[in-house]
C-alpha atoms as a PDB file:
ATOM      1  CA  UNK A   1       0.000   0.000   0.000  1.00  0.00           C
ATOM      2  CA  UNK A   2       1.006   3.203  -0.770  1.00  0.00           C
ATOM      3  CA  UNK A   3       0.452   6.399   1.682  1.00  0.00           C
ATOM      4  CA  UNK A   4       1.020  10.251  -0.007  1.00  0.00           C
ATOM      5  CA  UNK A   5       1.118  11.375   3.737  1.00  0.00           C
ATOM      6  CA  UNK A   6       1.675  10.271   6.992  1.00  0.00           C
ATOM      7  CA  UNK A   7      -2.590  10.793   7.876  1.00  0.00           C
ATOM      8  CA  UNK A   8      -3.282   8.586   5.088  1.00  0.00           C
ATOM      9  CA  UNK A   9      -0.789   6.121   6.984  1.00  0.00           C
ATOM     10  CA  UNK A  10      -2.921   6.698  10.092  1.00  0.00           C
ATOM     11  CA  UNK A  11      -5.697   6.237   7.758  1.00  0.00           C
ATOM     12  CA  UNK A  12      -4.834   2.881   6.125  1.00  0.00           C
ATOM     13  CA  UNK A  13      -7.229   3.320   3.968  1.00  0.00           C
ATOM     14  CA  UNK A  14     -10.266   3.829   6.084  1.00  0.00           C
ATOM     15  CA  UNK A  15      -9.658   1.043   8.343  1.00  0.00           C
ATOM     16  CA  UNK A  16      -7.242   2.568  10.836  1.00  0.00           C
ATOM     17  CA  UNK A  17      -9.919   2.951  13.498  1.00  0.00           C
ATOM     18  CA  UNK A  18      -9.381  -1.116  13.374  1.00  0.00           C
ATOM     19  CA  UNK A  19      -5.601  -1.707  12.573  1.00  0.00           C
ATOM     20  CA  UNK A  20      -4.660   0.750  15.977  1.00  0.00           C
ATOM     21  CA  UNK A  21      -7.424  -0.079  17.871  1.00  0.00           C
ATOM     22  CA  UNK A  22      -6.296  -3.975  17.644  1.00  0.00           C
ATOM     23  CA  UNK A  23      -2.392  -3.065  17.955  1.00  0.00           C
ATOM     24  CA  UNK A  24      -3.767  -0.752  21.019  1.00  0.00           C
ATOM     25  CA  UNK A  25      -5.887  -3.287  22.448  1.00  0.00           C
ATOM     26  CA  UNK A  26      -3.067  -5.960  22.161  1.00  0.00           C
ATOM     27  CA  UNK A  27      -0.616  -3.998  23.448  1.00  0.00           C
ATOM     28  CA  UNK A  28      -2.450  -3.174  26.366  1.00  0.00           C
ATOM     29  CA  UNK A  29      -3.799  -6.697  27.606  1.00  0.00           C
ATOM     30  CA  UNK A  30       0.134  -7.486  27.245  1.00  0.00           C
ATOM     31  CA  UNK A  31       0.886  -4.902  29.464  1.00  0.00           C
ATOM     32  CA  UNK A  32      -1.546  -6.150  31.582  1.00  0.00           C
ATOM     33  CA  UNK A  33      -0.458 -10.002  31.859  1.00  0.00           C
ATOM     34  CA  UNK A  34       3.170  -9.288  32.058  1.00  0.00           C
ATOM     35  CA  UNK A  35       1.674  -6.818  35.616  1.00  0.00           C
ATOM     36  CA  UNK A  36      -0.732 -10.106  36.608  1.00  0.00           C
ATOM     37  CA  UNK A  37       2.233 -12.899  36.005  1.00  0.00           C
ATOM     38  CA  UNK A  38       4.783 -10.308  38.512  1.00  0.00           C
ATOM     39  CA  UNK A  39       1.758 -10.007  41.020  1.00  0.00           C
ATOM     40  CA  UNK A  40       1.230 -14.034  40.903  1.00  0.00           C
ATOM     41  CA  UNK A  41       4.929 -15.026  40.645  1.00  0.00           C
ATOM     42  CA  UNK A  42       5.420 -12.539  44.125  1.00  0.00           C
ATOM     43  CA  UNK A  43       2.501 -14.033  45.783  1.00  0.00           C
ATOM     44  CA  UNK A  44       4.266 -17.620  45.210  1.00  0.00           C
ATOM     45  CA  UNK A  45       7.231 -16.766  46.201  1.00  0.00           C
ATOM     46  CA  UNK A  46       5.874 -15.155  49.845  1.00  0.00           C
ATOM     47  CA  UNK A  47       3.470 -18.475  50.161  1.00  0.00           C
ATOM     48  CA  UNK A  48       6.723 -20.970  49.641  1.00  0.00           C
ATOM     49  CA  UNK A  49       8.568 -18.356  51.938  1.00  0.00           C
ATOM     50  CA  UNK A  50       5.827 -18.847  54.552  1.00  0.00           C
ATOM     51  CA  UNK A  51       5.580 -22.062  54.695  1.00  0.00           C
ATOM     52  CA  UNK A  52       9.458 -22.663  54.863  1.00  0.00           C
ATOM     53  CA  UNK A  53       8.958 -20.633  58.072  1.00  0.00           C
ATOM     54  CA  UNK A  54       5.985 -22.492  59.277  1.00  0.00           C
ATOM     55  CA  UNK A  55       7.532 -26.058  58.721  1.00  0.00           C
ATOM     56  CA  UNK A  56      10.751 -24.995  60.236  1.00  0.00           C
ATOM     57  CA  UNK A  57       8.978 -23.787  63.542  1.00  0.00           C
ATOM     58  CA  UNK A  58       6.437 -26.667  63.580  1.00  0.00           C
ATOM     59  CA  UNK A  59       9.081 -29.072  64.494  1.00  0.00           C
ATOM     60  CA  UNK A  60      10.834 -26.986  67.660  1.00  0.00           C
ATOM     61  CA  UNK A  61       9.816 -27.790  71.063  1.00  0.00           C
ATOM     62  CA  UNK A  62       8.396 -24.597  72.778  1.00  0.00           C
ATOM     63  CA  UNK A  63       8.480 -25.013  76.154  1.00  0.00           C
END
């Protein structure tokens, strides 16, 4: 395709509503899982931590 100007790029010939909107819309829910995978791989890591700590202070007597 050929563009005379960079708003006929933006344009792609009348379907650049679509074109951005999907490379917007993809962009964003990647943003989005690489933030959820961070959250879930932080909340593993404090779970294992915790129950390292628990297992290691079940076994010692108390008293």
């Amino acid at each position: 395709m050929i563009w005379n100007s960079f708003a006929d790029f933006w344009a792609m010939g009348g379907y650049g509503l679509y074109v951005w909107g999907s490379f917007g819309a993809t962009a964003a829910l990647m943003g989005f899982e690489i933030f959820w995978v961070k959250q879930a791989r932080a909340q593993a890591i404090t779970q294992v931590v915790n129950e390292l700590a628990a297992a290691e202070t079940h076994g010692k007597d108390w008293h």
